[in-house]
PDB file of N, CA and C in Angstrom:
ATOM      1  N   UNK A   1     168.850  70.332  60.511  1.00  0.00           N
ATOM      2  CA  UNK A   1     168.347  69.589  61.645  1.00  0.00           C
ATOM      3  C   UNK A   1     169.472  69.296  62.639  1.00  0.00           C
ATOM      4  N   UNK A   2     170.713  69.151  62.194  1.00  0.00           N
ATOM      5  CA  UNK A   2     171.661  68.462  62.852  1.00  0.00           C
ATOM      6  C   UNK A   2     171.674  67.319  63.661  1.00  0.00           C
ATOM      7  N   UNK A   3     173.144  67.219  64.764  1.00  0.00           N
ATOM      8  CA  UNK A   3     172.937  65.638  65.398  1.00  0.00           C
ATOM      9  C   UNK A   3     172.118  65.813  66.796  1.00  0.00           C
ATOM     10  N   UNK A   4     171.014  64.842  67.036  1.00  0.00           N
ATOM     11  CA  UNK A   4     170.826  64.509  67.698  1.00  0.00           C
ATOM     12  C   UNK A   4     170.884  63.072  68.910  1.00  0.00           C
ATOM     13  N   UNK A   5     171.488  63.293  70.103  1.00  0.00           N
ATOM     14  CA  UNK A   5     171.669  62.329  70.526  1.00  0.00           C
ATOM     15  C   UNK A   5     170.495  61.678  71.757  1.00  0.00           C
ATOM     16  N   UNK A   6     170.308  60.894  72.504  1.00  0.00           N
ATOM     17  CA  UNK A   6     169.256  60.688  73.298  1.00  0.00           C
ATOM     18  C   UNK A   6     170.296  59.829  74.268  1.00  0.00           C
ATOM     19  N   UNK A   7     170.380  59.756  76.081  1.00  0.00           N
ATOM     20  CA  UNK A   7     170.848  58.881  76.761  1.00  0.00           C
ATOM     21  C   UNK A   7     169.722  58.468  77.478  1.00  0.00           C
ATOM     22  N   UNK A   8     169.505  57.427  77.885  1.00  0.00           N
ATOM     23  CA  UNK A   8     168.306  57.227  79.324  1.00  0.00           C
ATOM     24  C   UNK A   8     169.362  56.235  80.352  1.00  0.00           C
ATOM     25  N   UNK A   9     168.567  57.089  81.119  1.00  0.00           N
ATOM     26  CA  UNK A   9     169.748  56.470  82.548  1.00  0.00           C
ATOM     27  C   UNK A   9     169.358  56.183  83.371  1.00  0.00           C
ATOM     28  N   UNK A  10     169.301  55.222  83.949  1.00  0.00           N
ATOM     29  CA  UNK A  10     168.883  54.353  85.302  1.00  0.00           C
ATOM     30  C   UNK A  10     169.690  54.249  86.186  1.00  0.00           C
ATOM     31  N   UNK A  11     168.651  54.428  87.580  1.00  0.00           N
ATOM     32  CA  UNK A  11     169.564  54.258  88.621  1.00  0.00           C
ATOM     33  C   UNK A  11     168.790  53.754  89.822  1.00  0.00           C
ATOM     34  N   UNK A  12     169.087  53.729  90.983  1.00  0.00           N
ATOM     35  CA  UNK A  12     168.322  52.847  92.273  1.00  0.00           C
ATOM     36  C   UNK A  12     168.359  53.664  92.703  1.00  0.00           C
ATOM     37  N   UNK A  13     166.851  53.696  92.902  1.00  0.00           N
ATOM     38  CA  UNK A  13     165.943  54.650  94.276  1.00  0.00           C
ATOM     39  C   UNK A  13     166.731  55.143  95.086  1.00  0.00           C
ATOM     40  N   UNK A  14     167.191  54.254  96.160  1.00  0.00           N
ATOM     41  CA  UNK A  14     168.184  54.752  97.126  1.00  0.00           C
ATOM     42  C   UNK A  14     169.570  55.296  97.003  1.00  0.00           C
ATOM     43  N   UNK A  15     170.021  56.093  95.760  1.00  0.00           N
ATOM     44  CA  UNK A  15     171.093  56.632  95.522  1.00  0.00           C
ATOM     45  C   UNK A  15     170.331  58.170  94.793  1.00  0.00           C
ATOM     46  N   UNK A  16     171.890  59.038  94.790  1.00  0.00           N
ATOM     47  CA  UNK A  16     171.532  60.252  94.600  1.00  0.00           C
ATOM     48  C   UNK A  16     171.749  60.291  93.020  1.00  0.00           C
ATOM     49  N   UNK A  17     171.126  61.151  92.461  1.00  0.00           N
ATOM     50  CA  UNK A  17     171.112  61.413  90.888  1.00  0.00           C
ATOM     51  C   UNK A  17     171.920  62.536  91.112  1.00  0.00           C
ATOM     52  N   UNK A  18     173.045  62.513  90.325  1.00  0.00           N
ATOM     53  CA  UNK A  18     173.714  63.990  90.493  1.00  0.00           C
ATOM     54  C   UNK A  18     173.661  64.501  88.834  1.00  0.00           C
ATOM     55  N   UNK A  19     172.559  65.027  89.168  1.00  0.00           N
ATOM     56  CA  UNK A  19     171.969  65.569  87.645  1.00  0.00           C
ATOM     57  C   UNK A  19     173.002  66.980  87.067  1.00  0.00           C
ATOM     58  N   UNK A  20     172.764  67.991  88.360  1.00  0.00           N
ATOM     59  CA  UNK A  20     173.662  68.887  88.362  1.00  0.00           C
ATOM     60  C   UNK A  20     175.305  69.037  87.644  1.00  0.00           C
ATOM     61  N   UNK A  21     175.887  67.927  88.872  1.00  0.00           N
ATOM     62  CA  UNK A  21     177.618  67.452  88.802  1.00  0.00           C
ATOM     63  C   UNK A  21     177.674  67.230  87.205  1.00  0.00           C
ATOM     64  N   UNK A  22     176.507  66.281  86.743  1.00  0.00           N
ATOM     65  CA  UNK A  22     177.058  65.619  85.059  1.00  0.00           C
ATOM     66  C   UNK A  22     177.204  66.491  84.556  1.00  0.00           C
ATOM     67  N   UNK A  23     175.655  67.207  84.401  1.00  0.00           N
ATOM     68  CA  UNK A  23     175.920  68.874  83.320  1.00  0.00           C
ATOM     69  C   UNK A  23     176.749  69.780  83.694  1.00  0.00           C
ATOM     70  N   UNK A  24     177.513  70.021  84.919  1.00  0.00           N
ATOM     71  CA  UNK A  24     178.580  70.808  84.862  1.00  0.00           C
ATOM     72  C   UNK A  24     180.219  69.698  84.100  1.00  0.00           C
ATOM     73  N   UNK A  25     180.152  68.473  84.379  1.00  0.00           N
ATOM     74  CA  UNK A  25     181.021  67.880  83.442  1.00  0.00           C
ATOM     75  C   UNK A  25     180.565  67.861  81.997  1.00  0.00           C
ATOM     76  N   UNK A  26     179.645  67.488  81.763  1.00  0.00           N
ATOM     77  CA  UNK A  26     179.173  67.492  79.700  1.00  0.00           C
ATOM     78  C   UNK A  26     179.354  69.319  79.155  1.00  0.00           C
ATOM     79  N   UNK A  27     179.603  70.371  80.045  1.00  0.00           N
ATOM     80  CA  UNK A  27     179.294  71.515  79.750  1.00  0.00           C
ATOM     81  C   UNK A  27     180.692  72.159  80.173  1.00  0.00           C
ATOM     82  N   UNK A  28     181.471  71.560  80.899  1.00  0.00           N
ATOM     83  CA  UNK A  28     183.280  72.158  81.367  1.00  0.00           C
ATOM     84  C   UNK A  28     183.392  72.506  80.408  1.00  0.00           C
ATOM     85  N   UNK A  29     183.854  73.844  80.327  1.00  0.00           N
ATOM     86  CA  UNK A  29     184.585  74.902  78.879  1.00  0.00           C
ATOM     87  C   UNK A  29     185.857  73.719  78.756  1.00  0.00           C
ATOM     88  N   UNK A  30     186.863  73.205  79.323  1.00  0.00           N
ATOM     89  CA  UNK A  30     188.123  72.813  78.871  1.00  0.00           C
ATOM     90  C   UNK A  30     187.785  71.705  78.497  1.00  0.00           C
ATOM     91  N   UNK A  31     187.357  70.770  78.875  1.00  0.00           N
ATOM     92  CA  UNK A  31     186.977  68.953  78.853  1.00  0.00           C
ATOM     93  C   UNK A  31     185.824  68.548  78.746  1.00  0.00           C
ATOM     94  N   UNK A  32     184.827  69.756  79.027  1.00  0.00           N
ATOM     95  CA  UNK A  32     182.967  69.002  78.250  1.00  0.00           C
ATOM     96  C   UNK A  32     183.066  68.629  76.863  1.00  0.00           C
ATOM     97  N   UNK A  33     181.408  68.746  76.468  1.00  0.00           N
ATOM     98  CA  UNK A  33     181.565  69.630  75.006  1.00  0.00           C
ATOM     99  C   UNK A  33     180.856  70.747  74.680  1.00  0.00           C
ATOM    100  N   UNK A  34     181.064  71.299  73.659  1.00  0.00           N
ATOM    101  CA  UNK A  34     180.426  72.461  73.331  1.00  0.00           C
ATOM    102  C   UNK A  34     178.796  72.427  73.435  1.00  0.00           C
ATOM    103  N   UNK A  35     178.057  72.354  74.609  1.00  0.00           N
ATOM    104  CA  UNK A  35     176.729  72.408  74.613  1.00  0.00           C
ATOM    105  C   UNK A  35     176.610  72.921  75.679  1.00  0.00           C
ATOM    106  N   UNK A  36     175.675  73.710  76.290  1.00  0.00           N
ATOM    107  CA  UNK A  36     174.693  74.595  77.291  1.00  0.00           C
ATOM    108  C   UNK A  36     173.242  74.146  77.819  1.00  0.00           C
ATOM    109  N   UNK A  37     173.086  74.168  79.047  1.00  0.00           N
ATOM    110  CA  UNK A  37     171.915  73.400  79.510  1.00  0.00           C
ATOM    111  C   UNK A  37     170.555  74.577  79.022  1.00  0.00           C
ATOM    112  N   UNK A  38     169.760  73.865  77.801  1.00  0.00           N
ATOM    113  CA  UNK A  38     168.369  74.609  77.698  1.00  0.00           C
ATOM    114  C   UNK A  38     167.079  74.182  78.219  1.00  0.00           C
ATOM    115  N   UNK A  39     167.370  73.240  79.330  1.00  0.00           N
ATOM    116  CA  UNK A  39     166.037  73.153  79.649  1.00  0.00           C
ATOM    117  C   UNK A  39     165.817  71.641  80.857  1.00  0.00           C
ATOM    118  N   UNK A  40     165.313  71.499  81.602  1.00  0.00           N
ATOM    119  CA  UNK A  40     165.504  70.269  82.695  1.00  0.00           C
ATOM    120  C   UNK A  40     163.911  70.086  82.647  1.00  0.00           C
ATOM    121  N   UNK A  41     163.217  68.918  82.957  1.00  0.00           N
ATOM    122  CA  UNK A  41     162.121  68.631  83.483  1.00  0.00           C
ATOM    123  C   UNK A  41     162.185  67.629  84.593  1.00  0.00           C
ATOM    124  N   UNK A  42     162.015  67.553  86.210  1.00  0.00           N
ATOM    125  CA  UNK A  42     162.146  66.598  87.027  1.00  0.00           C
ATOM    126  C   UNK A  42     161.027  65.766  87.542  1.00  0.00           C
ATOM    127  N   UNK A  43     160.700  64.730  87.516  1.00  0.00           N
ATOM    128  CA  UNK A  43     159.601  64.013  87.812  1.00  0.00           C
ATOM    129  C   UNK A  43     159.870  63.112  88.816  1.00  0.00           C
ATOM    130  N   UNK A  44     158.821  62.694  89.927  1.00  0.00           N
ATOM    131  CA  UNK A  44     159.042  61.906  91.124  1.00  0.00           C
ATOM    132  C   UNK A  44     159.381  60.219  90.449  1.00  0.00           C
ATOM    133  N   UNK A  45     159.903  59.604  91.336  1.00  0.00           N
ATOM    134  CA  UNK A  45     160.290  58.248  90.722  1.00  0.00           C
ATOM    135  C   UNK A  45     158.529  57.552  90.368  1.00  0.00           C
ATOM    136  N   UNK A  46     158.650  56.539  89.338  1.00  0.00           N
ATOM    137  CA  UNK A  46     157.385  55.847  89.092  1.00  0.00           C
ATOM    138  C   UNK A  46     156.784  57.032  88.709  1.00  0.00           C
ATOM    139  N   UNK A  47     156.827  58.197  87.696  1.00  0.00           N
ATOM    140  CA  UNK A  47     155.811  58.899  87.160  1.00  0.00           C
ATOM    141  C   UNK A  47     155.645  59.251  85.925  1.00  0.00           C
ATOM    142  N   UNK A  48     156.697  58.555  85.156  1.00  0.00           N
ATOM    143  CA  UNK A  48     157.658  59.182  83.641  1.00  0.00           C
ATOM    144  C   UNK A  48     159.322  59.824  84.143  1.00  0.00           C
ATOM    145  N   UNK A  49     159.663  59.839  82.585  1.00  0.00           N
ATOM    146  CA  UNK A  49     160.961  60.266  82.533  1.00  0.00           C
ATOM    147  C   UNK A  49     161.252  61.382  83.106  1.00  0.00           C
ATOM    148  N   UNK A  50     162.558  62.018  83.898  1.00  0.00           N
ATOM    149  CA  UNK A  50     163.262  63.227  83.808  1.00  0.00           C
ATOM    150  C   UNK A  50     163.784  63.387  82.596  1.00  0.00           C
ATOM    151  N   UNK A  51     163.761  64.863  82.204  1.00  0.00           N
ATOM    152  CA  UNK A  51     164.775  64.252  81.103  1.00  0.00           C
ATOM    153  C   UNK A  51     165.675  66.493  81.508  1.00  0.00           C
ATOM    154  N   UNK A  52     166.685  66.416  80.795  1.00  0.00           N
ATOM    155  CA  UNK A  52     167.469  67.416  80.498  1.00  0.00           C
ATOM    156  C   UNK A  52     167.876  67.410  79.184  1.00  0.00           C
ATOM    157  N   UNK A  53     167.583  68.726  78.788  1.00  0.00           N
ATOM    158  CA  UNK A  53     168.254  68.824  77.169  1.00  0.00           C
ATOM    159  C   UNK A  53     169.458  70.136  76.937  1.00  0.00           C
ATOM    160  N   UNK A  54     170.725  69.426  76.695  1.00  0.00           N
ATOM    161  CA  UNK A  54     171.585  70.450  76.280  1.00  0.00           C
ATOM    162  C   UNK A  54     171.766  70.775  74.491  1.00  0.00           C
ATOM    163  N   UNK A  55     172.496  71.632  74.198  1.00  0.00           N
ATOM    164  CA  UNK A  55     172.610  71.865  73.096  1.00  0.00           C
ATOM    165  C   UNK A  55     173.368  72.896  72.735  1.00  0.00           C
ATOM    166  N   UNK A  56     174.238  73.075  71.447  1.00  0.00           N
ATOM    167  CA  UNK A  56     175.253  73.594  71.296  1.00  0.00           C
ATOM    168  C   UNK A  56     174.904  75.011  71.155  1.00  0.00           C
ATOM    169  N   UNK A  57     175.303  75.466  71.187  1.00  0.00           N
ATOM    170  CA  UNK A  57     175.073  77.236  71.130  1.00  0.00           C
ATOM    171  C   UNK A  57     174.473  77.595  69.663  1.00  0.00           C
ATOM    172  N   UNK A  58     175.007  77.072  68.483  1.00  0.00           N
ATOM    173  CA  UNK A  58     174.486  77.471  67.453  1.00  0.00           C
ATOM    174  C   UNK A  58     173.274  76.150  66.670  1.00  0.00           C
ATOM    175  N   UNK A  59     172.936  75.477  67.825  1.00  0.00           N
ATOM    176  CA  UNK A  59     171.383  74.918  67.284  1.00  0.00           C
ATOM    177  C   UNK A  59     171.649  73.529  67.028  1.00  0.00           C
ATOM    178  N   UNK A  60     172.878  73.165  66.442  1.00  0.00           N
ATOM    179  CA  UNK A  60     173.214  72.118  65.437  1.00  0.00           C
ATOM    180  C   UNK A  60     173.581  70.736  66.148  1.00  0.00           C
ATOM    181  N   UNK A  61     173.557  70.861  67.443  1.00  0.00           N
ATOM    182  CA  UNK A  61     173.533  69.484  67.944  1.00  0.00           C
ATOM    183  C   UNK A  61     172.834  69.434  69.624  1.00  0.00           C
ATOM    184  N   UNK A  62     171.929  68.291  69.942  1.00  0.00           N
ATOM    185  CA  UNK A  62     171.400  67.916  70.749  1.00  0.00           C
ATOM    186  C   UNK A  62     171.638  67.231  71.532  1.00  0.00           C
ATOM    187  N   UNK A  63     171.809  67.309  72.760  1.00  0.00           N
ATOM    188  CA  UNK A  63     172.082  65.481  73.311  1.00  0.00           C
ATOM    189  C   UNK A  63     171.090  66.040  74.461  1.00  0.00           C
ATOM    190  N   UNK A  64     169.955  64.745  74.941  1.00  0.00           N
ATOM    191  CA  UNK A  64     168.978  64.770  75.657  1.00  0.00           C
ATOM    192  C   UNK A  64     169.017  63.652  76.482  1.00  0.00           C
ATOM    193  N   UNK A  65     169.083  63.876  78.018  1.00  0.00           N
ATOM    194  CA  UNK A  65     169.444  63.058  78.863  1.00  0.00           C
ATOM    195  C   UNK A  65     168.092  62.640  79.783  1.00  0.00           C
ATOM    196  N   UNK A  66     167.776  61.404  79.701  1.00  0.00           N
ATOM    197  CA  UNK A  66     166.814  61.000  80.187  1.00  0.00           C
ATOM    198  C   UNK A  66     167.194  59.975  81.123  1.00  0.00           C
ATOM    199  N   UNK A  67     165.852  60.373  82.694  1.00  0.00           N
ATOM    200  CA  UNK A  67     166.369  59.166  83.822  1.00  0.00           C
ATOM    201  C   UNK A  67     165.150  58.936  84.345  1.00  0.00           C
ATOM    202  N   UNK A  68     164.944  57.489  85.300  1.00  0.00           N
ATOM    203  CA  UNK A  68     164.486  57.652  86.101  1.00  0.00           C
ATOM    204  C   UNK A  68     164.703  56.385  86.690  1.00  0.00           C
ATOM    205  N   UNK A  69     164.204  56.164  87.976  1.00  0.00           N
ATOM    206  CA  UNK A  69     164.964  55.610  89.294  1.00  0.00           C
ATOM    207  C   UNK A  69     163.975  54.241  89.188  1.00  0.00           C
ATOM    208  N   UNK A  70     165.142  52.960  89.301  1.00  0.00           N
ATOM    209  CA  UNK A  70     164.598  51.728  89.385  1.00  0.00           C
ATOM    210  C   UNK A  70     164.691  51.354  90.838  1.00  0.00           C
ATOM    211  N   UNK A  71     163.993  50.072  91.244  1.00  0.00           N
ATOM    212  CA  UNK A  71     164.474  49.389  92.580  1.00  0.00           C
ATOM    213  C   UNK A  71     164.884  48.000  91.758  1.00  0.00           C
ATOM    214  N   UNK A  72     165.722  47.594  91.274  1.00  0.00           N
ATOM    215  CA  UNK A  72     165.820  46.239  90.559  1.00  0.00           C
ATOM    216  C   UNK A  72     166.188  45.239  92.071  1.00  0.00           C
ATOM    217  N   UNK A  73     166.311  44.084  92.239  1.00  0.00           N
ATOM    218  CA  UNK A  73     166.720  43.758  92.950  1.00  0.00           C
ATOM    219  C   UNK A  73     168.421  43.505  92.829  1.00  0.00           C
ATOM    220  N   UNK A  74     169.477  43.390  93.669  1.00  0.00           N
ATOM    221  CA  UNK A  74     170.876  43.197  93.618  1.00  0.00           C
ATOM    222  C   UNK A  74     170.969  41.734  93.563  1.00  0.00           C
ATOM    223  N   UNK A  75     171.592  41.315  92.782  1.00  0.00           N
ATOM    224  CA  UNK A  75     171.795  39.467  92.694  1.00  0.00           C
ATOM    225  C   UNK A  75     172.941  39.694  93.881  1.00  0.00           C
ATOM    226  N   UNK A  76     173.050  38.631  94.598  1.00  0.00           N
ATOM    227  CA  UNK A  76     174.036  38.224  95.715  1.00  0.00           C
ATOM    228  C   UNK A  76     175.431  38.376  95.257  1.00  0.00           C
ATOM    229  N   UNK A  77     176.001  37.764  93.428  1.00  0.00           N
ATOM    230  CA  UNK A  77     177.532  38.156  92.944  1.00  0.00           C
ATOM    231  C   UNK A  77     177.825  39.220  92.690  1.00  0.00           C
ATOM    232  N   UNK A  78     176.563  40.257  92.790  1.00  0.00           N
ATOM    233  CA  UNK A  78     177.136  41.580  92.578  1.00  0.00           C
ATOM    234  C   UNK A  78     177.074  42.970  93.517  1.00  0.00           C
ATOM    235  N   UNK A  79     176.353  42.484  95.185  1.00  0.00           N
ATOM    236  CA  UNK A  79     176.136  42.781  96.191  1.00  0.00           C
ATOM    237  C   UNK A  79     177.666  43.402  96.724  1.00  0.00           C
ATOM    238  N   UNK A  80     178.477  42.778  96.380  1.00  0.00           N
ATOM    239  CA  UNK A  80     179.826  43.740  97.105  1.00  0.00           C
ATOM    240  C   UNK A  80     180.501  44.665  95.905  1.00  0.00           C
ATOM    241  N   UNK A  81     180.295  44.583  94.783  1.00  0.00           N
ATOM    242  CA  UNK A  81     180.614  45.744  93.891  1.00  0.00           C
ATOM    243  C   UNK A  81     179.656  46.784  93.536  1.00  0.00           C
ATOM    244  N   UNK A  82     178.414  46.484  94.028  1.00  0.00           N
ATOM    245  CA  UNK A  82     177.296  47.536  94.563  1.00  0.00           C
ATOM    246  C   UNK A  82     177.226  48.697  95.949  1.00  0.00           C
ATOM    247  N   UNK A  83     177.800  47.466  96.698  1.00  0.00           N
ATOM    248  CA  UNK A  83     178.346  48.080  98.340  1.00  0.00           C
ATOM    249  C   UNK A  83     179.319  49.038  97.680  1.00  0.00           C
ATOM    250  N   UNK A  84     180.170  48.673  96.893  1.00  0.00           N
ATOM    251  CA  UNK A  84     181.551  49.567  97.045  1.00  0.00           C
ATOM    252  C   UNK A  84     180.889  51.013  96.041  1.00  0.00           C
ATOM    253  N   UNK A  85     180.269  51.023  95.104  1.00  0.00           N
ATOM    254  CA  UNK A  85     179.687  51.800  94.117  1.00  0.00           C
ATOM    255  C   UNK A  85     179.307  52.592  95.402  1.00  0.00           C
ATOM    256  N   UNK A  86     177.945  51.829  96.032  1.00  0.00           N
ATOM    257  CA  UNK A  86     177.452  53.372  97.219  1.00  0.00           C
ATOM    258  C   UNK A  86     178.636  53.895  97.820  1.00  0.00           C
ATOM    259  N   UNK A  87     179.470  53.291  98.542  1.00  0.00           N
ATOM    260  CA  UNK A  87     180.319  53.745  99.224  1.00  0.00           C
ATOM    261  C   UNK A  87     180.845  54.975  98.711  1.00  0.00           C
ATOM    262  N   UNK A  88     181.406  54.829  97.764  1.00  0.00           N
ATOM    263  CA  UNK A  88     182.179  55.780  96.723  1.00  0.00           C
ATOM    264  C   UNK A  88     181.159  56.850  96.593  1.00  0.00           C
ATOM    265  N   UNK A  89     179.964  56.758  96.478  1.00  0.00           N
ATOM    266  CA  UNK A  89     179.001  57.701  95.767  1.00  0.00           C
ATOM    267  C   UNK A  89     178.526  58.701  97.111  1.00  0.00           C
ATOM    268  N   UNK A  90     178.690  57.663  98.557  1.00  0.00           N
ATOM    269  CA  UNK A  90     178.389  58.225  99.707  1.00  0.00           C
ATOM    270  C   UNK A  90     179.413  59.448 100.485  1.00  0.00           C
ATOM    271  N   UNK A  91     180.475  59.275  99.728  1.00  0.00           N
ATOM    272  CA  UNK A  91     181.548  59.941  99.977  1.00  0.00           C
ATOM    273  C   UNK A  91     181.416  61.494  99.275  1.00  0.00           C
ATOM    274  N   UNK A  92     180.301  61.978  98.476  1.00  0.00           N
ATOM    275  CA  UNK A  92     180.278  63.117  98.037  1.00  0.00           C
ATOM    276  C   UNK A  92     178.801  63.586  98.802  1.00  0.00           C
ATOM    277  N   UNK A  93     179.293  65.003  98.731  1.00  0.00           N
ATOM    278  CA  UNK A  93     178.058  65.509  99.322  1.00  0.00           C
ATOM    279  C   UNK A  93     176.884  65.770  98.862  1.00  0.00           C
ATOM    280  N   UNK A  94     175.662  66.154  99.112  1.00  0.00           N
ATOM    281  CA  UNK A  94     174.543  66.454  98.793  1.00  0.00           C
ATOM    282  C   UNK A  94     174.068  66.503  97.208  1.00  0.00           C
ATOM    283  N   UNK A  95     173.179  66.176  96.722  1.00  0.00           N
ATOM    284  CA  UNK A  95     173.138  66.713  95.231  1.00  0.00           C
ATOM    285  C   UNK A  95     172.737  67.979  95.387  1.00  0.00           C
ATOM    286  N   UNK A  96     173.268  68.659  94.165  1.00  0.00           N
ATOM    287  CA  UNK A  96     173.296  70.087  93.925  1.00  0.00           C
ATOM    288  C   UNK A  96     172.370  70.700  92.810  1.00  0.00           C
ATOM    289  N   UNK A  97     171.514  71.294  93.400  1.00  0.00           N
ATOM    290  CA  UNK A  97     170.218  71.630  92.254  1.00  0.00           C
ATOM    291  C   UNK A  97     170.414  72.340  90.729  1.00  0.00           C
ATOM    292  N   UNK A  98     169.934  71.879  89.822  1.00  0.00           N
ATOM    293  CA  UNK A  98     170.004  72.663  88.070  1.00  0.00           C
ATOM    294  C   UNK A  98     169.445  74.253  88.630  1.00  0.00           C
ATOM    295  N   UNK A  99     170.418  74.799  87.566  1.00  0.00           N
ATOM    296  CA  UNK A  99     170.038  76.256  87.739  1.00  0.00           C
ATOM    297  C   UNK A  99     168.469  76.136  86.532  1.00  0.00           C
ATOM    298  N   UNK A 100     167.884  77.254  87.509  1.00  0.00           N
ATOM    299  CA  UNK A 100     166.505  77.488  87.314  1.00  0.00           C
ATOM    300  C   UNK A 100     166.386  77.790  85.646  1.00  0.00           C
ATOM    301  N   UNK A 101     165.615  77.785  85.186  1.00  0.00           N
ATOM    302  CA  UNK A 101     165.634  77.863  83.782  1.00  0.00           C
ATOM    303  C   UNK A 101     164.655  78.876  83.395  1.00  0.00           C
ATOM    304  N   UNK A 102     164.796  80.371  82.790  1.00  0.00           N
ATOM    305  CA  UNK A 102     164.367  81.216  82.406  1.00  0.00           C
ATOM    306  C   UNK A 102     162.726  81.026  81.660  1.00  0.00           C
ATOM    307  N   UNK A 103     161.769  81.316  82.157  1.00  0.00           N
ATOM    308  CA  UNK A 103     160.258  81.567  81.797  1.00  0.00           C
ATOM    309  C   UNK A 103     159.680  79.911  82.194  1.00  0.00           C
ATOM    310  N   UNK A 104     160.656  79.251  83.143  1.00  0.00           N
ATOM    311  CA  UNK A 104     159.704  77.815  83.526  1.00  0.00           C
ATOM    312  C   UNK A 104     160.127  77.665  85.029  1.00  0.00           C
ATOM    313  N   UNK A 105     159.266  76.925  85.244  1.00  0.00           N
ATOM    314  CA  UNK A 105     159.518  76.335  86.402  1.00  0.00           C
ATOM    315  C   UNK A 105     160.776  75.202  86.707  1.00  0.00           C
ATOM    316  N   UNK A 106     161.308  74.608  87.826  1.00  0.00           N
ATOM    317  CA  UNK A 106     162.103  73.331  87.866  1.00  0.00           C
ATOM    318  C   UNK A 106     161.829  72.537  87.217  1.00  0.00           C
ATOM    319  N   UNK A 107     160.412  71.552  87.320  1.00  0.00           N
ATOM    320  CA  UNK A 107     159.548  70.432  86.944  1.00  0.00           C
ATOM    321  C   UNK A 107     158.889  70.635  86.176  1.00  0.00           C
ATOM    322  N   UNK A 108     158.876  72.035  84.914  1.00  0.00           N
ATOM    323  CA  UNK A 108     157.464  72.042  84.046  1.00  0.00           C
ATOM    324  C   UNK A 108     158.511  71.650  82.909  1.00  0.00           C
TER     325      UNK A 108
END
């Protein structure tokens, strides 16, 4: 069966999910780990989970990344270390789409 891991990840509506950027970091030949993207499902916010599942080449370990987008409200003490988070996050460009995944669609 091997290890399986599960993340769920939240984030605010008005920021970009860089779904892409992570799995090219969890998947870097020098500094990821040994796992390969088998499969993405993307869903609009408020509809169910996204989720992405990587996994190691020879079967034996899983890690399955699950998201989807909150609007929480910002408490006022944490309004300027939120500002600075977008800022930082505004400073990269566009999100960059998952490569297409062989016999599915993006979203199936």
């Amino acid at each position: 069966m091997g290890e399986w891991w599960i993340l769920e990840l939240d984030h605010y509506a008005d920021t970009d999910l860089r779904r892409a950027e992570l799995v090219q970091a969890l998947t870097d030949p020098k500094h990821g780990l040994p796992l390969e993207l088998r499969g993405h499902r993307d869903l609009p916010p408020g509809q169910g989970l996204g989720r992405i599942l990587l996994k190691s080449p020879d079967n034996t370990a899983t890690l399955q990344l699950r998201y989807d987008r909150f609007d929480y409200p910002v408490k006022p003490e944490r309004a300027e270390m939120f500002a600075a988070i977008r800022r930082r996050i505004s400073t990269v460009t566009g999100e960059a789409p998952l490569p297409a995944m062989p016999g599915c669609s993006a979203t199936g």
